[in-house]
Each structure stands twice: as C-alpha cells, then as structure tokens.
C-alpha atoms as a PDB file:
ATOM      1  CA  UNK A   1      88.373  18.513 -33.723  1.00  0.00           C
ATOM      2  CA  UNK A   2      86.435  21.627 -33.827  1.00  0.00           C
ATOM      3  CA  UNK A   3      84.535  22.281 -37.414  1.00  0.00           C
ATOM      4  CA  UNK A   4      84.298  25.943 -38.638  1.00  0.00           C
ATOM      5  CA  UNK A   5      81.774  27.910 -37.132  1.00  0.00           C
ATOM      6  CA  UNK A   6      81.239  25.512 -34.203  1.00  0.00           C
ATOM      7  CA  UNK A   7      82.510  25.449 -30.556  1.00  0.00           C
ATOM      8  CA  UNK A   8      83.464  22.840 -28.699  1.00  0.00           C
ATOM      9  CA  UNK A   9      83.276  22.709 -24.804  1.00  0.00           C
ATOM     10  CA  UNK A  10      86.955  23.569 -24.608  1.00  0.00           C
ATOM     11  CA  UNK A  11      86.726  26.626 -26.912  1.00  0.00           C
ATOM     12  CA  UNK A  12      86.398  29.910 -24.750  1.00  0.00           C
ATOM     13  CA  UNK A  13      83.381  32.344 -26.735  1.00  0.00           C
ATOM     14  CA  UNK A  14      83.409  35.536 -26.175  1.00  0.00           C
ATOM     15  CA  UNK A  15      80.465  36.601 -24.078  1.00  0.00           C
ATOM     16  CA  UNK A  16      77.667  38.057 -25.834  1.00  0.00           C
ATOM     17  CA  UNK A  17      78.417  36.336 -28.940  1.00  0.00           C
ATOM     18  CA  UNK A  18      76.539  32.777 -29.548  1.00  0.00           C
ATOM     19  CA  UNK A  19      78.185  31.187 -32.451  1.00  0.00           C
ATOM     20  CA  UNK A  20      75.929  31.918 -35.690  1.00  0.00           C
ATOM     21  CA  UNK A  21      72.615  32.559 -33.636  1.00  0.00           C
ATOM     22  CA  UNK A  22      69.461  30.641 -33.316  1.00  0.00           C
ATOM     23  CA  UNK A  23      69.300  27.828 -35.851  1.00  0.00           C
ATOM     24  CA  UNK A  24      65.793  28.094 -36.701  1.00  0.00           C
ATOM     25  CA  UNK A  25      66.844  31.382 -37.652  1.00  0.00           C
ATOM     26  CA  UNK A  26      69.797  30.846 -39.275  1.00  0.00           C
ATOM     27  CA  UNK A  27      69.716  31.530 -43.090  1.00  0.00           C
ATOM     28  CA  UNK A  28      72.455  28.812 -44.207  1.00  0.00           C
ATOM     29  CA  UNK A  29      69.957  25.961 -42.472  1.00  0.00           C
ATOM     30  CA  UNK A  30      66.531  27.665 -43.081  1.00  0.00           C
ATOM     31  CA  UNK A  31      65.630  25.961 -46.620  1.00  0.00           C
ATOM     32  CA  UNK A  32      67.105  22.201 -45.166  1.00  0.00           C
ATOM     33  CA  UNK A  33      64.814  22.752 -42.111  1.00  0.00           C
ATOM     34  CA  UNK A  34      61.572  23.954 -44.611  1.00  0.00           C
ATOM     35  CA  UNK A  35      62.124  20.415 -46.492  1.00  0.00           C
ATOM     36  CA  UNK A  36      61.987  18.364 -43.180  1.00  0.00           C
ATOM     37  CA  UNK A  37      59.654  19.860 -41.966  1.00  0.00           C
ATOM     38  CA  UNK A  38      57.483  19.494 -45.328  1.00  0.00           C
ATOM     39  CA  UNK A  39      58.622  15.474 -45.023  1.00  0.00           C
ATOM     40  CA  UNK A  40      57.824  15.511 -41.229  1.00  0.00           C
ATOM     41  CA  UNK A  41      54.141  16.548 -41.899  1.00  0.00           C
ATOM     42  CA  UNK A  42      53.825  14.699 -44.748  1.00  0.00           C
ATOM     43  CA  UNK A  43      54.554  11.198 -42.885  1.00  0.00           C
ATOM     44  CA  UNK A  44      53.054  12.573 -40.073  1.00  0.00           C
ATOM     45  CA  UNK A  45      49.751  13.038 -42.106  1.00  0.00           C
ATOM     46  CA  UNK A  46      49.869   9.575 -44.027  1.00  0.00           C
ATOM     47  CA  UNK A  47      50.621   7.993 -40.553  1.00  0.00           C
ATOM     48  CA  UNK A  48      48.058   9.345 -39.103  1.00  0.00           C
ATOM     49  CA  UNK A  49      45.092   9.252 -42.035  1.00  0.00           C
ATOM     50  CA  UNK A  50      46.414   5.725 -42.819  1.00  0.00           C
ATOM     51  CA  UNK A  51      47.160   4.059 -39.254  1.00  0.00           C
ATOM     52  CA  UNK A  52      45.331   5.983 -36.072  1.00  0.00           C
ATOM     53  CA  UNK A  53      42.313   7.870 -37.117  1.00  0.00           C
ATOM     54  CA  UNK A  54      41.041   4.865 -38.735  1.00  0.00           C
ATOM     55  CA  UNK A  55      42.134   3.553 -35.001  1.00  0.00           C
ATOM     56  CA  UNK A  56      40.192   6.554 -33.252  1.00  0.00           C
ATOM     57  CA  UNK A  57      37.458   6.075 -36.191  1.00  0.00           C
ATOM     58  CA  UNK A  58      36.569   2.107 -35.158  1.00  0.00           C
ATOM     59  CA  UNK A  59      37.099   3.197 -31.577  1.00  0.00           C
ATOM     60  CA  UNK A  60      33.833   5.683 -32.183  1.00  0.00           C
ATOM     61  CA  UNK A  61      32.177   3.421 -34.005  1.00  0.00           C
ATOM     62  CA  UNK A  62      32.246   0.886 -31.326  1.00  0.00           C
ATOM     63  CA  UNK A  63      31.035   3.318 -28.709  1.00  0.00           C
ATOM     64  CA  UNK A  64      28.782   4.177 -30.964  1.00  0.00           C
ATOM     65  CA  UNK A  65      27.250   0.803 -31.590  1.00  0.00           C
ATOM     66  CA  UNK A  66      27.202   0.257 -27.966  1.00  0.00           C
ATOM     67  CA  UNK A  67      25.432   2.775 -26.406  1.00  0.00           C
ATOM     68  CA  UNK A  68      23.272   2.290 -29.345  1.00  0.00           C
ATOM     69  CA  UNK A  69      22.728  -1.250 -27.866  1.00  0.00           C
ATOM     70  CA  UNK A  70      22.323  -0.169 -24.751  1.00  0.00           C
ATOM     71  CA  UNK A  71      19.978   2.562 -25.566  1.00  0.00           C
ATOM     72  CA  UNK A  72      17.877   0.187 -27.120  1.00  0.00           C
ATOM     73  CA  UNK A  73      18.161  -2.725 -24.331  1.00  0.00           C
ATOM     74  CA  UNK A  74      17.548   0.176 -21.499  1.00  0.00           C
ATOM     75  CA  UNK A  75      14.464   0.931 -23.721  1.00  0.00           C
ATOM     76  CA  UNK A  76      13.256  -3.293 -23.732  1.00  0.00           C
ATOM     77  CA  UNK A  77      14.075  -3.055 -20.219  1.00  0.00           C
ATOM     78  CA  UNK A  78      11.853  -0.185 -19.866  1.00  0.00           C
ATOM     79  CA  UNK A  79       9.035  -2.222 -21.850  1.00  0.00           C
ATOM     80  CA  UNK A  80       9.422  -5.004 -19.651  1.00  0.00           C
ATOM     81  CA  UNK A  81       9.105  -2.820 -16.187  1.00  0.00           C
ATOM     82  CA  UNK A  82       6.105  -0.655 -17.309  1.00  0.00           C
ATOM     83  CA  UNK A  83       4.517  -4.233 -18.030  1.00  0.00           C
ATOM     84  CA  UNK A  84       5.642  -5.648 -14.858  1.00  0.00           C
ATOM     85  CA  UNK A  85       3.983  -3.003 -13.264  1.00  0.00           C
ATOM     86  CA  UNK A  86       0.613  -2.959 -15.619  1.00  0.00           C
ATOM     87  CA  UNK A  87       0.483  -6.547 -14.292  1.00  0.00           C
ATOM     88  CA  UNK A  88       0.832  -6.064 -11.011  1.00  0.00           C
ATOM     89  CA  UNK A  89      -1.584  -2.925 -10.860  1.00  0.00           C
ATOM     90  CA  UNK A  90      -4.161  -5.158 -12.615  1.00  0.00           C
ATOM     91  CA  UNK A  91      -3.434  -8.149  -9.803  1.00  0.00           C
ATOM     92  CA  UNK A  92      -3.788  -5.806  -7.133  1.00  0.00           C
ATOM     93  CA  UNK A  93      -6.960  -4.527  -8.616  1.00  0.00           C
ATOM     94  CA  UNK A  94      -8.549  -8.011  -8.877  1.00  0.00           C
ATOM     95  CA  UNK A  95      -7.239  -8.806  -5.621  1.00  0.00           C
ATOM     96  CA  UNK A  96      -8.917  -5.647  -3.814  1.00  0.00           C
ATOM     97  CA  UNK A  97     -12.223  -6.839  -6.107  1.00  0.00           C
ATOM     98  CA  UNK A  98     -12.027 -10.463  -4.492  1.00  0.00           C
ATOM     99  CA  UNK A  99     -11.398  -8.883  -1.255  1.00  0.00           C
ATOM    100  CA  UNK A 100     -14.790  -6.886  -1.770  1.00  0.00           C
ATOM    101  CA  UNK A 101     -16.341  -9.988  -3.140  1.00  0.00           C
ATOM    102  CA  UNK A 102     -15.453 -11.728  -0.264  1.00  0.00           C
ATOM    103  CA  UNK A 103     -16.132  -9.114   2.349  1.00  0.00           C
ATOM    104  CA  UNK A 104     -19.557  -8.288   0.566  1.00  0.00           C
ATOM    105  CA  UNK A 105     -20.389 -12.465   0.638  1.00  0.00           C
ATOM    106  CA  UNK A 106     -19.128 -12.542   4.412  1.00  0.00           C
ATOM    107  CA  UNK A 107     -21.304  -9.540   5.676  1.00  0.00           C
ATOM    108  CA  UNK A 108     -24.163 -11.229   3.699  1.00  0.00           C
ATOM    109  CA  UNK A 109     -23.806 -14.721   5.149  1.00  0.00           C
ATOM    110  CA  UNK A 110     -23.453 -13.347   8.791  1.00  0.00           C
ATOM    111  CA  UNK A 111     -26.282 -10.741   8.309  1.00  0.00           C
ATOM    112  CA  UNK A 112     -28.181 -14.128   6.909  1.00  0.00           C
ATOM    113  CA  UNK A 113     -27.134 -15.867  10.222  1.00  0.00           C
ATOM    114  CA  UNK A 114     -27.906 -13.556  12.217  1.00  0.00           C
ATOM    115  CA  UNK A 115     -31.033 -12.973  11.213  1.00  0.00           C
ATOM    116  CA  UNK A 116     -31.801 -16.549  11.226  1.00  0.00           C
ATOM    117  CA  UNK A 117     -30.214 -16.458  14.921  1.00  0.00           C
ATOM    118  CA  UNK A 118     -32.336 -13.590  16.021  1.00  0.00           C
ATOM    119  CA  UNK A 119     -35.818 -15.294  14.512  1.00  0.00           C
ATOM    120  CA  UNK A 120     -34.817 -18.185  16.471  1.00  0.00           C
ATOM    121  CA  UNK A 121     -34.260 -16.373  19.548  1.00  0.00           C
ATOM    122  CA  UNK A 122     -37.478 -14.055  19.011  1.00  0.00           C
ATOM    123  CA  UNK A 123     -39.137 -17.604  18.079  1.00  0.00           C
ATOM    124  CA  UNK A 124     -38.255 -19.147  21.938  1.00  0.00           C
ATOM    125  CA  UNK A 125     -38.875 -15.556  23.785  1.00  0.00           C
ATOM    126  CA  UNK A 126     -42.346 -15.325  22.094  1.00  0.00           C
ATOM    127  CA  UNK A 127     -43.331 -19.303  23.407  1.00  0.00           C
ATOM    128  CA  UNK A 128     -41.624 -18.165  26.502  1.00  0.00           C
ATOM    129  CA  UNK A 129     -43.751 -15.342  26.982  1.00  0.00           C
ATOM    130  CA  UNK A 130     -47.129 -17.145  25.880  1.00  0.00           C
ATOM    131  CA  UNK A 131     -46.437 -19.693  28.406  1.00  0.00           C
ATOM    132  CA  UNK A 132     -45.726 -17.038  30.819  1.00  0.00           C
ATOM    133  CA  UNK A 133     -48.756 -15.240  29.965  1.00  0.00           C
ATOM    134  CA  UNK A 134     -50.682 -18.900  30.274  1.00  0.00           C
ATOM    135  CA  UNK A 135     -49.260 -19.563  33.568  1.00  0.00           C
ATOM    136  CA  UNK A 136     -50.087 -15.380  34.984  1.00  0.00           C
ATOM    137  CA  UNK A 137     -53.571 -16.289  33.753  1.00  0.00           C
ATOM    138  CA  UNK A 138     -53.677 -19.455  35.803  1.00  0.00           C
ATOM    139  CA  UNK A 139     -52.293 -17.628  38.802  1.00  0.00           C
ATOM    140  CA  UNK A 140     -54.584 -15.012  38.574  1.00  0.00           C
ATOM    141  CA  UNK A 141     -57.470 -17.225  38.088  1.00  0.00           C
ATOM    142  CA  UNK A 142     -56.034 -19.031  41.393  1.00  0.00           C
ATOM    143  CA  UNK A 143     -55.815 -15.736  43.251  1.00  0.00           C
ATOM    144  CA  UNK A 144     -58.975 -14.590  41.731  1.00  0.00           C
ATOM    145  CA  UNK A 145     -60.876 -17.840  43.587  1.00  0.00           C
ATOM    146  CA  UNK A 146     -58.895 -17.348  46.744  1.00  0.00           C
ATOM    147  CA  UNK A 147     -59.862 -13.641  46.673  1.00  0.00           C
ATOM    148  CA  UNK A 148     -63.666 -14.861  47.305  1.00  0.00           C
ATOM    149  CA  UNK A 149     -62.711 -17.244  50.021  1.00  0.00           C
ATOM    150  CA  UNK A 150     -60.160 -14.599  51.674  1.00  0.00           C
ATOM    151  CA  UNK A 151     -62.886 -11.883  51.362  1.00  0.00           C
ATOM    152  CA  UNK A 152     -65.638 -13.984  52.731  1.00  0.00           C
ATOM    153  CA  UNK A 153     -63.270 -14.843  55.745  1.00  0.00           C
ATOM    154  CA  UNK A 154     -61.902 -11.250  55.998  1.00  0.00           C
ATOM    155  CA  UNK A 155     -65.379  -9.701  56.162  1.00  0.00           C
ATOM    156  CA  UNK A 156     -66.996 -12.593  58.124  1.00  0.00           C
ATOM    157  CA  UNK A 157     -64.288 -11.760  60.971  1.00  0.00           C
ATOM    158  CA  UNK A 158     -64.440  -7.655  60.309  1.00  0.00           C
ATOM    159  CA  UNK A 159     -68.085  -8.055  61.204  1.00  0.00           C
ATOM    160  CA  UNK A 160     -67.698 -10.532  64.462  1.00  0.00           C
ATOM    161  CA  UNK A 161     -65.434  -8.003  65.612  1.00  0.00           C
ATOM    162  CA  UNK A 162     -67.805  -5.269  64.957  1.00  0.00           C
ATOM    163  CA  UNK A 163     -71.178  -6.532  66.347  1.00  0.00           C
ATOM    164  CA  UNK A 164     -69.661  -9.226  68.289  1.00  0.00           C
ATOM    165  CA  UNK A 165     -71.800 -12.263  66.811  1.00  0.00           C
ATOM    166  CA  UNK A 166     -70.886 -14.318  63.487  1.00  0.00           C
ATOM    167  CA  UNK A 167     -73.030 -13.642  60.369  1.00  0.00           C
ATOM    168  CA  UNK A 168     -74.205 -16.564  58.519  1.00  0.00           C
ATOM    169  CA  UNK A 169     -71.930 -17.894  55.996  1.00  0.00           C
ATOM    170  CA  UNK A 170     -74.879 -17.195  52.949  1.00  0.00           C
ATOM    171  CA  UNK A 171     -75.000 -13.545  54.232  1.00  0.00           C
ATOM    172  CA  UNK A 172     -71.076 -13.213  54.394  1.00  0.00           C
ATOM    173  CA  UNK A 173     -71.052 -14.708  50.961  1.00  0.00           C
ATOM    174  CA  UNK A 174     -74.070 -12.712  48.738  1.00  0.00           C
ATOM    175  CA  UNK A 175     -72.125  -9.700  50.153  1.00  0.00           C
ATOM    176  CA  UNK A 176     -68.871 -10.346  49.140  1.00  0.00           C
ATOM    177  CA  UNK A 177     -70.629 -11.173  45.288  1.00  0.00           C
ATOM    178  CA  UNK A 178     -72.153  -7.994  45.315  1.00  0.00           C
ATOM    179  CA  UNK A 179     -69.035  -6.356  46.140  1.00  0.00           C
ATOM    180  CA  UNK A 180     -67.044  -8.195  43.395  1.00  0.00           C
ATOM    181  CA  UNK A 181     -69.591  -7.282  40.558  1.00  0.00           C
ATOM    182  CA  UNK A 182     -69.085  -3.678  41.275  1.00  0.00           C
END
C-alpha cells in the first residue's frame, strides 16, 4: 500500500526525479522538523545541565582536589628530603671534624712517642759513647805507657845495631823522656 507522494520498492520512478526532494528541504515538513528540533535541544540542554556536566563538573573537582593533594604531599616530601639531606651534610661534617680530631690527637700522641723514643735512644747512645770515650782513654793511657817501654826497647836496639854495644838502660831511658816532652 503505497501512500501519496511516496514510493515503494516496487514502484518504477522516473530517473531524475526523487519523489518530493530532500526532506530537510521540503516545505510541507520544514515547520514539524523546526519544533523537534527546538524539543531535541531543549532536552538535550536540561539533560545535559541537569545530569552530565554536573558529572564532568565533580569529575574536575576531584582532579582538582587531587593534584592539589599531591602538590602539597610532593611539597612535604620535598621538606622531608632537603632535611634528610641538611642532616646528613651536618653528620658528615662532624664526622670529617672527629676524623681531624682524631688524626690531629694521633699525630700528637705518636710525635709524643716518638720523641720520648728518640730521648731514650739519644739517652743510651750518649752513655754508650761516654763509656766508649772512658774505655779510648784507658786504651790510650795503656798504649801511652807501652809507648815508653816500646821506645826504650826500639831505640836501645837501633843503637846496638848502630855502634854495636848496648847503652845503659838509664841512658836509653832519659832519652826517650826527652823525646816525649818535645
């Protein structure tokens, strides 16, 4: 059952011709189509001022609030790490002034040592070389009497070899004395 003005699929149209043209366009339909389209917005518009941008709205909001919270928690965070790091600046600053410390009361305690070690050692090498002095004097005082006696024999056997007879032992002797004092 065709209606006026419409085609079916069984209808033949003549080519070229469409049947009344482009609804949109068509005058008979053009005030129906302004008054659904004026109730179309309309419920559009109340659906969407009533129902989804308060949606969209809270959605914001909540994004909002968040990075608002984590703004503000990067910013403790923040806090917390430069003081973190204060602190541990200011422990490695009164461990490098023990280490000092430390190093300073070492150096002084082995310089004390040392020097204690050294006056010790200066100490035995100065008895060492008074004794050694002591017993150079002694040897020299030795040699010094066996000098006579090896001079008087030396000279008392020089001159037997010279003259051919042995000088008296007095002669041999006041010579020898009067060469020493020179």
């Amino acid at each position: 059952m065709a209606q006026p003005g419409h085609t079916t699929s069984t209808e033949h149209v003549p080519a070229g011709e469409h049947g009344g043209g482009f609804p949109p366009f068509n005058g008979e339909t053009f005030a129906s189509q302004l008054v659904w389209l004026a109730i179309a917005f309309v419920l559009l518009y109340v659906l969407m001022a009533k129902w989804a941008l308060p949606q969209v709205a809270g959605v914001i909001d909540k994004r909002r609030k968040h990075i608002e919270g984590d703004i503000a928690e990067a910013g403790r965070l923040k806090e917390q790490s430069d003081e973190a790091v204060a602190a541990y600046e200011k422990a490695l600053a009164d461990a490098r002034n023990r280490a000092q410390a430390i190093a300073n009361e070492t150096r002084e305690k082995q310089a004390q040592e040392s020097d204690a070690a050294r006056k010790k050692i200066e100490d035995a090498l100065n008895a060492k070389l008074a004794e050694a002095e002591k017993s150079i004097a002694a040897a020299k005082q030795a040699a010094m009497g066996n000098v006579r006696a090896v001079a008087e024999d030396a000279a008392g056997a020089i001159v037997r070899q010279l003259i051919g007879t042995a000088p008296s032992e007095k002669a041999v002797a006041d010579a020898v004395a009067d060469a020493l004092k020179r």
